[in-house]
N, C-alpha and C. Protein backbone atom coordinates (compact mmCIF):
# COMPACT_ATOMS: atom_id res chain seq x y z
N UNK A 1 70.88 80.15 141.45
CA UNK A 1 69.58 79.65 141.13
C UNK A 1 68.56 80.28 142.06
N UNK A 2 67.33 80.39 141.26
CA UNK A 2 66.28 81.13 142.44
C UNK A 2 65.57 80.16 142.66
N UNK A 3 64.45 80.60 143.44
CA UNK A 3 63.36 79.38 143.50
C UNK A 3 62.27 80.33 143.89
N UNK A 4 61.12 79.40 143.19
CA UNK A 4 60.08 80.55 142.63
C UNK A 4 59.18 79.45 143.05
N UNK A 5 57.96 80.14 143.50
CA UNK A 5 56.77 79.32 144.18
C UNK A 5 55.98 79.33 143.17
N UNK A 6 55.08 78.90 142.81
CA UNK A 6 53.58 79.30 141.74
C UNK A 6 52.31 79.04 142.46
N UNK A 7 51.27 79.37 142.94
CA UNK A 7 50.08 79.69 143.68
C UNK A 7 49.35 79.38 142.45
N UNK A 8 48.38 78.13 142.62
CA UNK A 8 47.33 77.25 141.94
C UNK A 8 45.92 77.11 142.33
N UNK A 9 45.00 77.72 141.72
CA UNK A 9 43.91 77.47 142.26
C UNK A 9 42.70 76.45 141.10
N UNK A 10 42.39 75.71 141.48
CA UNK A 10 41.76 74.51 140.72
C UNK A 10 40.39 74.35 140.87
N UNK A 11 39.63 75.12 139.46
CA UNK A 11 37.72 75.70 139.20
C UNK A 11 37.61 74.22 138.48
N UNK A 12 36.27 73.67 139.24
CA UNK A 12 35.68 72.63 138.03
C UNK A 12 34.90 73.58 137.20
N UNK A 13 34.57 72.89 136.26
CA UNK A 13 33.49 73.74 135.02
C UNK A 13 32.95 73.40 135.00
N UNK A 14 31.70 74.23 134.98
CA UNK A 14 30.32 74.54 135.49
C UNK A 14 29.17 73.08 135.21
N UNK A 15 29.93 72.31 134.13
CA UNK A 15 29.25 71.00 133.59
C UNK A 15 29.58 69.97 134.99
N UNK A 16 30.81 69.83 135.20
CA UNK A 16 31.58 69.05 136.38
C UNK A 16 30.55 69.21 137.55
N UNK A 17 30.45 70.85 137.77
CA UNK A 17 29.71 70.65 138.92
C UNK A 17 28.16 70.12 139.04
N UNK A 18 27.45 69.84 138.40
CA UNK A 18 26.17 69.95 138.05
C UNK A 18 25.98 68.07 138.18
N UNK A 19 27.02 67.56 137.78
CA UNK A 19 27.41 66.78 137.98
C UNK A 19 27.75 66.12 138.95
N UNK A 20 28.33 66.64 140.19
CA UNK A 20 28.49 66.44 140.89
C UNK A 20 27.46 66.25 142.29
N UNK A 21 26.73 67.58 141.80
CA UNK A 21 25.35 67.74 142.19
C UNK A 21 24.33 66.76 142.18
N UNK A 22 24.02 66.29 140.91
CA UNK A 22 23.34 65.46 140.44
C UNK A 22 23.65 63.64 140.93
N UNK A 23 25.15 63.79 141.44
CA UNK A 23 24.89 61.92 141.85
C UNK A 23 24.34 61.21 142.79
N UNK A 24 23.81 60.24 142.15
CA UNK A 24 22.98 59.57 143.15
C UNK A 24 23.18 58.74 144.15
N UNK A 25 22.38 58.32 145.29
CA UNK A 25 22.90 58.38 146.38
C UNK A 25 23.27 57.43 146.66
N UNK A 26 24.30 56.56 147.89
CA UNK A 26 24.23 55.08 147.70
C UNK A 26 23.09 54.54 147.62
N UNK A 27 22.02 54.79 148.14
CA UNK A 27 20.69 53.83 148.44
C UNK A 27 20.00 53.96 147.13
N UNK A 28 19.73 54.78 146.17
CA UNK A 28 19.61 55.08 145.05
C UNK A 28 20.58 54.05 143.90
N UNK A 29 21.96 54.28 144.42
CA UNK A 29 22.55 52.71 143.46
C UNK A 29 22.30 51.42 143.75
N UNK A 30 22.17 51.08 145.31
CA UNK A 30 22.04 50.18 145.43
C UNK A 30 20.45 49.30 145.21
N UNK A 31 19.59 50.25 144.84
CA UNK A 31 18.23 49.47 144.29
C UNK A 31 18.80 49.24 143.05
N UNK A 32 19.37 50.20 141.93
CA UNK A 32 19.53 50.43 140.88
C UNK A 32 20.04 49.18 140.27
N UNK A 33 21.00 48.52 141.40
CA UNK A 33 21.87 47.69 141.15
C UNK A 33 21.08 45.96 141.48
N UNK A 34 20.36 46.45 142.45
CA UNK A 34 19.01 45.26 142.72
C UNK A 34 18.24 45.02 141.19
N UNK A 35 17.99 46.33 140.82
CA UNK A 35 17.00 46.07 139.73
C UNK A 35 17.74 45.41 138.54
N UNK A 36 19.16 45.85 138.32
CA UNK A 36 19.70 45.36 137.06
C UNK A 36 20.13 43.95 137.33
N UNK A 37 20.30 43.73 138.37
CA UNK A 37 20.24 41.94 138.76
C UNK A 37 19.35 41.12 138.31
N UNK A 38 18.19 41.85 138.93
CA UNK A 38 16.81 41.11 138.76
C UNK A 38 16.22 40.87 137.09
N UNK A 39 16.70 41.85 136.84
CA UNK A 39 16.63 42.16 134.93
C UNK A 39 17.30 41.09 133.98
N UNK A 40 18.75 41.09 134.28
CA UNK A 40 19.76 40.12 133.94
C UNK A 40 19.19 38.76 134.46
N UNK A 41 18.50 38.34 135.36
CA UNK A 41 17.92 36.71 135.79
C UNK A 41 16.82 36.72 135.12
N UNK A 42 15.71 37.73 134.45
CA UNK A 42 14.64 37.40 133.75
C UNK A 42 15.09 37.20 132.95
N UNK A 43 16.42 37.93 132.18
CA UNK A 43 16.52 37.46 130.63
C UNK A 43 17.19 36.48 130.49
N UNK A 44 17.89 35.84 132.08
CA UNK A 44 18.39 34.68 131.23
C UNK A 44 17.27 33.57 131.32
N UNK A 45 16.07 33.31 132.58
CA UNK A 45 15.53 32.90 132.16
C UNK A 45 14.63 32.30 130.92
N UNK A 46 14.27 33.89 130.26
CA UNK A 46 13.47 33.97 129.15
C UNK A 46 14.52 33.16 127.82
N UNK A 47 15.70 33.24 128.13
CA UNK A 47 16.89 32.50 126.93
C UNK A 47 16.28 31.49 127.37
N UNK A 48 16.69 30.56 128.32
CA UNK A 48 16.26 29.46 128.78
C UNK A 48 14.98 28.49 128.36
N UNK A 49 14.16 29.63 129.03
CA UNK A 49 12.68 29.05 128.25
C UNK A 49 12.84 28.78 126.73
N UNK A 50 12.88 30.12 126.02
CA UNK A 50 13.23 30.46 124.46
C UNK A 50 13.42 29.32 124.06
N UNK A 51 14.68 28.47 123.97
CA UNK A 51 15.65 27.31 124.12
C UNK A 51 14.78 26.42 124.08
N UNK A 52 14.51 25.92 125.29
CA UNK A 52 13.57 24.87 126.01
C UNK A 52 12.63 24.59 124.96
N UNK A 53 11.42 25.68 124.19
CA UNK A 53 10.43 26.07 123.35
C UNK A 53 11.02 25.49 121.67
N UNK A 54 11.92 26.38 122.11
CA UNK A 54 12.82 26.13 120.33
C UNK A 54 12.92 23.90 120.24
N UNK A 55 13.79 23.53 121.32
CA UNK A 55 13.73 21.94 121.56
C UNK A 55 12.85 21.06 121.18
N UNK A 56 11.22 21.42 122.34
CA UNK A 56 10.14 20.81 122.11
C UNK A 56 9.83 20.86 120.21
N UNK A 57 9.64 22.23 119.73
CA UNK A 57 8.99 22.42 118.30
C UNK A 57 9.87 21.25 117.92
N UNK A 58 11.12 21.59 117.26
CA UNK A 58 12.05 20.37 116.46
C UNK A 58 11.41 18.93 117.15
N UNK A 59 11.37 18.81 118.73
CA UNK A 59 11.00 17.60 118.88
C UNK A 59 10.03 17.26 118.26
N UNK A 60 8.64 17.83 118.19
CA UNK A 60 7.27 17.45 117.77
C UNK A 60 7.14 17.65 116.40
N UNK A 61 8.21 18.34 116.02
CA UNK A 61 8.28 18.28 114.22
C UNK A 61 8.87 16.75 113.69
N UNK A 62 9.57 16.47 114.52
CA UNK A 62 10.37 15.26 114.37
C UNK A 62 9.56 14.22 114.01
N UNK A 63 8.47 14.13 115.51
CA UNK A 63 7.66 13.25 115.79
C UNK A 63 6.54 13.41 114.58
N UNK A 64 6.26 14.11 114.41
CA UNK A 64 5.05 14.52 113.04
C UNK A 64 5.84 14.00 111.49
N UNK A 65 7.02 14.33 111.67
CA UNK A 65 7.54 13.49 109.93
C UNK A 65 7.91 12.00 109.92
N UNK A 66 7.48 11.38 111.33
CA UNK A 66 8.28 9.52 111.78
C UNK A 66 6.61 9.34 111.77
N UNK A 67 5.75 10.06 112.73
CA UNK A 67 4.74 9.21 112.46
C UNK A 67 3.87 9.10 110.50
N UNK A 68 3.95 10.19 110.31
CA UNK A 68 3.59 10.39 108.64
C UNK A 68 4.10 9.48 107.97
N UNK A 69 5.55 8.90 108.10
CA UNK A 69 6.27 8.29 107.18
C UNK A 69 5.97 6.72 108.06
N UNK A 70 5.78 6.64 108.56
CA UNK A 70 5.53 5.19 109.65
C UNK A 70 4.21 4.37 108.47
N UNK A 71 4.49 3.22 108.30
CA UNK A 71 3.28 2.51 107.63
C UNK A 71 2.33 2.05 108.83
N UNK A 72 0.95 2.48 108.31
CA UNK A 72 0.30 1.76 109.12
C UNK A 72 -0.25 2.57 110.22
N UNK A 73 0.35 4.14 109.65
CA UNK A 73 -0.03 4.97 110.65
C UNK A 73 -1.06 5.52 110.32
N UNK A 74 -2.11 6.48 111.34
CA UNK A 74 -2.72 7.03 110.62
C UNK A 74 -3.00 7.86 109.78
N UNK A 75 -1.85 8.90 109.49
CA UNK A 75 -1.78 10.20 108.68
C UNK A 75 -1.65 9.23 107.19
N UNK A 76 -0.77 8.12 107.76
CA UNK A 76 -0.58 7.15 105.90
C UNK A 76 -2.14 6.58 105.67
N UNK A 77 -2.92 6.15 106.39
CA UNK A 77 -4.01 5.76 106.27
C UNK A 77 -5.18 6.80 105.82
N UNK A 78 -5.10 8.13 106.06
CA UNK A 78 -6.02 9.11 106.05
C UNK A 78 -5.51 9.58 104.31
N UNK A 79 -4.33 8.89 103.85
CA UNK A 79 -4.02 9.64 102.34
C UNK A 79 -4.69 9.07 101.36
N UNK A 80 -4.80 7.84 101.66
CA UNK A 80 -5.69 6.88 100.77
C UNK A 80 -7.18 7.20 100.33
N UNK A 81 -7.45 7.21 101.78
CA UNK A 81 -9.07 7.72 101.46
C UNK A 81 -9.21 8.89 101.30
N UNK A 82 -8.83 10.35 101.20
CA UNK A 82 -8.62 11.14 100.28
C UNK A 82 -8.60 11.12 98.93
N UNK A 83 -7.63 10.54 98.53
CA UNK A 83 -7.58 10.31 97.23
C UNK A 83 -8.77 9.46 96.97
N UNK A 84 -9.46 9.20 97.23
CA UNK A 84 -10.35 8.09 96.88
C UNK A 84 -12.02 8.90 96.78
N UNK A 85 -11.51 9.46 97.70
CA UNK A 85 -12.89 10.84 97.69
C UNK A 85 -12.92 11.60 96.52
N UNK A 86 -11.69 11.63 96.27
CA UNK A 86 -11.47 12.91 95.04
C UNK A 86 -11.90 11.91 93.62
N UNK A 87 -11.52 11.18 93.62
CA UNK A 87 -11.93 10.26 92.48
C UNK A 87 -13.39 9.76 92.38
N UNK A 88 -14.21 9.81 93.82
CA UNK A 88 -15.67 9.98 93.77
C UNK A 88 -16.43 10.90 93.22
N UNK A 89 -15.59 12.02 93.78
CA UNK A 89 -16.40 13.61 93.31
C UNK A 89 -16.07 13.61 92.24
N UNK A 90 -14.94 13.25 91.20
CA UNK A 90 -14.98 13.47 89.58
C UNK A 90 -15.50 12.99 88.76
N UNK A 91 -15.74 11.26 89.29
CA UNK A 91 -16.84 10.80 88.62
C UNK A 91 -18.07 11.08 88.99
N UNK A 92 -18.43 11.80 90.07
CA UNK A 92 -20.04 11.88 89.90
C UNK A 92 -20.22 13.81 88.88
N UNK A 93 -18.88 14.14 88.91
CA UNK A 93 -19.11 15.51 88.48
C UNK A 93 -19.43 15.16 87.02
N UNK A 94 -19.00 14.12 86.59
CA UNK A 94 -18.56 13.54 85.11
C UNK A 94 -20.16 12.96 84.63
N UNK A 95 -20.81 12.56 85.08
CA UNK A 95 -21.51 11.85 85.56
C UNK A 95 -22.98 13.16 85.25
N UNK A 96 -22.88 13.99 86.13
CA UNK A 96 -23.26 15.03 86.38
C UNK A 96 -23.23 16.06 85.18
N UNK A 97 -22.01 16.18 84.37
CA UNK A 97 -22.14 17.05 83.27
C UNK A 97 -22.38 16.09 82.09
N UNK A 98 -22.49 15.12 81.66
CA UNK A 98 -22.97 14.49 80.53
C UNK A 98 -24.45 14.30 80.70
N UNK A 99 -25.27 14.29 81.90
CA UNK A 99 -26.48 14.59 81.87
C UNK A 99 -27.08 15.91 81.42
N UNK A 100 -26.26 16.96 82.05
CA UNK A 100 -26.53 18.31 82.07
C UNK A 100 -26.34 18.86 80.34
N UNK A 101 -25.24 17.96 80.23
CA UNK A 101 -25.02 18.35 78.20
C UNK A 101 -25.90 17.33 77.92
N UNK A 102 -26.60 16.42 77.52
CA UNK A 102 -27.44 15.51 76.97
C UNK A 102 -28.81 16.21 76.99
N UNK A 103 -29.32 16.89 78.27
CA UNK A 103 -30.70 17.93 78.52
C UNK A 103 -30.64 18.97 77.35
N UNK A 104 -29.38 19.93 77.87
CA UNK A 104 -29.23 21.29 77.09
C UNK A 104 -29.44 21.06 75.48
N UNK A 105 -28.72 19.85 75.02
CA UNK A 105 -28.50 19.55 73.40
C UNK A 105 -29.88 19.42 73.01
C-alpha cells in the first residue's frame, strides 16, 4: 500500500468575500438590535391600544342600543315628536296645495 498526501488550498468566491467585507460591526448590531426591540414594544403597544379602542366602540355601541331601546329615554322620546312634525308639515303642505289649486282653477 502507498500513501499519498493531497495539498488543498481553499479560495472563497469573490461574492463570499465582499461579504465578508461588508459585515457589520458589533456596535453597528448592537443598536440594530436596540432598534428592533424598541420597534417590537411599539407594536405591541399599538395591538394593545388597537384592542383597548376596538372594546370601548362595542362598549358605547352597546350603550347607544340599551339606551334607544330603554322606555322613557330620550332617543324613545325624541321619535315621537318627529313623527309628529312630519304629520304637521303634510298637513300644512295639504293645506297649502288645495289653496294653490283652488287660485290656479
Amino acid at each position: 500500500m502507498t500513501s499519498n498526501k493531497m495539498r488543498c488550498v481553499f479560495e472563497l468566491p469573490a461574492d463570499a468575500q465582499e461579504d465578508l467585507v461588508n459585515r457589520p460591526e458589533p456596535k453597528d448590531m448592537k443598536m440594530a438590535t436596540e432598534e428592533l426591540r424598541k420597534l417590537r414594544e411599539d407594536l405591541s403597544s399599538a395591538r394593545g391600544e388597537n384592542l383597548q379602542l376596538r372594546e370601548e366602540g362595542i362598549r358605547l355601541r352597546r350603550q347607544l342600543s340599551s339606551a334607544a331601546s330603554a322606555p322613557g329615554s330620550a332617543a324613545a322620546d325624541a321619535a315621537p315628536a318627529d313623527t309628529t312634525m312630519y304629520y304637521v308639515m303634510a298637513a300644512v303642505a295639504l293645506v297649502i296645495g288645495v289653496i294653490v289649486g283652488k287660485l290656479v282653477m
